[in-house]
Protein backbone atom coordinates (compact mmCIF):
# COMPACT_ATOMS: atom_id res chain seq x y z
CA UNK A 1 109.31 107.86 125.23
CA UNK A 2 113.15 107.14 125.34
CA UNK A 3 116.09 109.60 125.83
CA UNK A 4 116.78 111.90 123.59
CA UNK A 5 119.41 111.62 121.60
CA UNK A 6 121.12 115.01 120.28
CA UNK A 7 121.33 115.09 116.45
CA UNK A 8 124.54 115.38 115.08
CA UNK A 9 126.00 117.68 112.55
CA UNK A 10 122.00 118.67 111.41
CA UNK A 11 121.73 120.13 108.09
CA UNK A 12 121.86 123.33 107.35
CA UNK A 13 119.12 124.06 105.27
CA UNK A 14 118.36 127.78 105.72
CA UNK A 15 119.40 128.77 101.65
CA UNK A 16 117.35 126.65 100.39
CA UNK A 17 113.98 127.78 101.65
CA UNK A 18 111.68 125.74 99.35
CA UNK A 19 109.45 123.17 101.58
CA UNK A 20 106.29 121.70 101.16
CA UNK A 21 103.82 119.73 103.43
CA UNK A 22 100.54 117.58 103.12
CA UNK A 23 98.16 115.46 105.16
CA UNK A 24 96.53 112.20 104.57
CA UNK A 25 94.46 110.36 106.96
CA UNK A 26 95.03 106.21 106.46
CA UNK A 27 93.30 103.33 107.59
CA UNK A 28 96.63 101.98 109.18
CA UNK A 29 97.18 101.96 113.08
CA UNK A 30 99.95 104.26 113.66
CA UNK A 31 102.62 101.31 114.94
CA UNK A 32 102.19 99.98 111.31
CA UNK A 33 103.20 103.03 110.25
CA UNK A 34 105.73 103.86 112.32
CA UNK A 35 107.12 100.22 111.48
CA UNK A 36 106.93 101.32 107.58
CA UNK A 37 108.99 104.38 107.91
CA UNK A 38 111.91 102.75 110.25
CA UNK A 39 112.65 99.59 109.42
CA UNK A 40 110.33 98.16 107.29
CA UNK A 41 110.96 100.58 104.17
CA UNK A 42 111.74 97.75 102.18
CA UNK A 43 108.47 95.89 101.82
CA UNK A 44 106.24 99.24 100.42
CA UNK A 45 109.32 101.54 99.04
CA UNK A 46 112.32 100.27 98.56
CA UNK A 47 113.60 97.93 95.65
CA UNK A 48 113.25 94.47 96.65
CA UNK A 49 117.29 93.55 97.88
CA UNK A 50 118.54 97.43 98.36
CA UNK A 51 117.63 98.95 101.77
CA UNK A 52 120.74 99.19 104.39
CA UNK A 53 119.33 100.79 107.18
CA UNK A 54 119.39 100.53 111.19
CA UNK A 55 116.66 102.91 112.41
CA UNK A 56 118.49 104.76 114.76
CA UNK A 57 119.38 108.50 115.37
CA UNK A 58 122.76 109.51 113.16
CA UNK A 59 122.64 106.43 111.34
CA UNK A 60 122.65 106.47 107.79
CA UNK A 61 120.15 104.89 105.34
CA UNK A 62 120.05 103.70 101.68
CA UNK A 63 118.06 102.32 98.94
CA UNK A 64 116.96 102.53 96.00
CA UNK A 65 113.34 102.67 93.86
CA UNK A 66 112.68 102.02 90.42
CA UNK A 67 110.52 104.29 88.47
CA UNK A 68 109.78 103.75 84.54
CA UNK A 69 113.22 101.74 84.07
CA UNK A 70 115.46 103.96 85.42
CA UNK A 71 117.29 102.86 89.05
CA UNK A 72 116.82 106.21 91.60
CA UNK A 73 119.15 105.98 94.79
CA UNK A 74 117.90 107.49 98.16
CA UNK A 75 120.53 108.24 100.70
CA UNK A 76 119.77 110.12 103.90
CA UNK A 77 120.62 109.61 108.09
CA UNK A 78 118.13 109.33 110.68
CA UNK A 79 117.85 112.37 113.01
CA UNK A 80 114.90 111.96 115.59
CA UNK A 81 113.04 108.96 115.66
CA UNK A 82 110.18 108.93 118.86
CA UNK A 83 107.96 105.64 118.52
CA UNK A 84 104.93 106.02 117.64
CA UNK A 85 104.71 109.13 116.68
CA UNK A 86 107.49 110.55 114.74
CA UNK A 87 110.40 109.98 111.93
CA UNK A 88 112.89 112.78 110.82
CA UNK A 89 115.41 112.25 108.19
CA UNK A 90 117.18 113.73 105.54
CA UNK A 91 116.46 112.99 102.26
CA UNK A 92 119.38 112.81 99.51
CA UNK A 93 118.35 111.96 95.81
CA UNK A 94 120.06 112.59 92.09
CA UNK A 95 118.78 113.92 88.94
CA UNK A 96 115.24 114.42 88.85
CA UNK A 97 114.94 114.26 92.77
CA UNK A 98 116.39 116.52 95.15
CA UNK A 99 119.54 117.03 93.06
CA UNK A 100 121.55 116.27 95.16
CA UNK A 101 120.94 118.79 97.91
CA UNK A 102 120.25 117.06 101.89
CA UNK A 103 116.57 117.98 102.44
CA UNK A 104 114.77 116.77 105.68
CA UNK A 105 111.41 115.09 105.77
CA UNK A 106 109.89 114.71 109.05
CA UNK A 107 106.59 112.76 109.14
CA UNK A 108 104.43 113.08 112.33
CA UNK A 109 101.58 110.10 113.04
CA UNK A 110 98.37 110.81 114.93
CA UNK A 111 96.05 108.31 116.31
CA UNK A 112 92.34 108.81 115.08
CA UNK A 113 89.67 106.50 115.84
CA UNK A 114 89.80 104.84 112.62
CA UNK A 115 93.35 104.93 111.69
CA UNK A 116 95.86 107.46 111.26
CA UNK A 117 97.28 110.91 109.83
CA UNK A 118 99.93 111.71 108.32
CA UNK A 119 101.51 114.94 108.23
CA UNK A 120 104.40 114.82 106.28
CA UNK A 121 106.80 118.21 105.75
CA UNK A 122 109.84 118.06 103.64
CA UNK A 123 112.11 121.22 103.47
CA UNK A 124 115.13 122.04 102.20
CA UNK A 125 114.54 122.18 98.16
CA UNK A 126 117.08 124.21 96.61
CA UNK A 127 114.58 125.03 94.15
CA UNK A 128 110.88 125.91 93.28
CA UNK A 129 110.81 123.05 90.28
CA UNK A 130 112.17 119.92 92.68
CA UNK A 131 109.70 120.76 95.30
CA UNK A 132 107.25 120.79 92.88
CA UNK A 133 107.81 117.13 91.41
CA UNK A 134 108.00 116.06 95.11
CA UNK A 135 105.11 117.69 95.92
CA UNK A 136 103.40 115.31 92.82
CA UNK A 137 105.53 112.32 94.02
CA UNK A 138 104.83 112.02 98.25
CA UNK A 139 100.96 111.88 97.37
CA UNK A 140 101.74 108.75 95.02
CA UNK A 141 103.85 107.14 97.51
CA UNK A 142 101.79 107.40 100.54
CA UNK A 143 99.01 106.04 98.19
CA UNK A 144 101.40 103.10 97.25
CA UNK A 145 102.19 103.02 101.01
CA UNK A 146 98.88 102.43 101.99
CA UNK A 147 97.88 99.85 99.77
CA UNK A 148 100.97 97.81 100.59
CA UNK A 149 100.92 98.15 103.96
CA UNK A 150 96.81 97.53 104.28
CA UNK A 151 98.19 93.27 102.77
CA UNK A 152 99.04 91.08 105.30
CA UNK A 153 103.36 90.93 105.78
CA UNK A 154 105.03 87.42 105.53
């Protein structure tokens, strides 16, 4: 692994103490993975056209998603990021999301003989009822994630 680089200005996060976490194991090697969550977030997440990102420690991040016509913007900054293994970020959405409070995720990938897991936490809600729709949402998205990722990539 690389240096470490110290994160700056990490979010404080400690009165807002709703968090959630799951696990899915994935057919995917773990450097696919690792690619999807860094810089490759447009070709499984992302609207086609809308990711400005450079995977890096205390950069920032954007994009946004569609979901049932309406546009949803994702803003965040990269805090750790240790190939293969892990990606930590915060996670800043609107209405509907995280309301606009700066939540972290931080998903961890482990080898297994026939792919890998996924252990993804995100804390940081300010609220029982946004963790809750997340807690719906991630299991979608790693699904979509998944499927996408399992097609060959131009």
């Amino acid at each position: 692994m690389g240096t470490q680089i110290e994160v700056i200005c990490p979010p404080d996060i400690s009165s807002r103490p709703f968090n959630l976490k799951l696990e899915k194991h994935v057919p995917l090697s773990i450097e696919n993975l690792f690619k999807a969550w860094t810089s490759q977030l447009d070709l499984w997440f992302a609207s086609p056209g809308s990711l400005l990102s450079k995977a890096e420690p205390n950069t920032a991040f954007y994009f946004e998603t569609q979901h049932e016509g309406r546009r949803s913007p994702h803003y965040g900054r990269f805090l750790r990021i240790e190939f293969p293994g892990l990606v930590e970020l915060t996670w800043i959405t609107g209405e509907g999301g995280t309301e606009g409070a700066e939540t972290v995720l931080t998903v961890e990938l482990n080898s297994e003989n026939d792919g890998t897991l996924i252990k993804l936490s995100h804390a940081g809600f300010a609220d029982e009822v946004s963790k809750d729709k997340h807690l719906e949402a991630w299991p979608y998205v790693l699904d979509q994630m998944t499927e996408r990722r399992s097609r060959p990539i131009d």
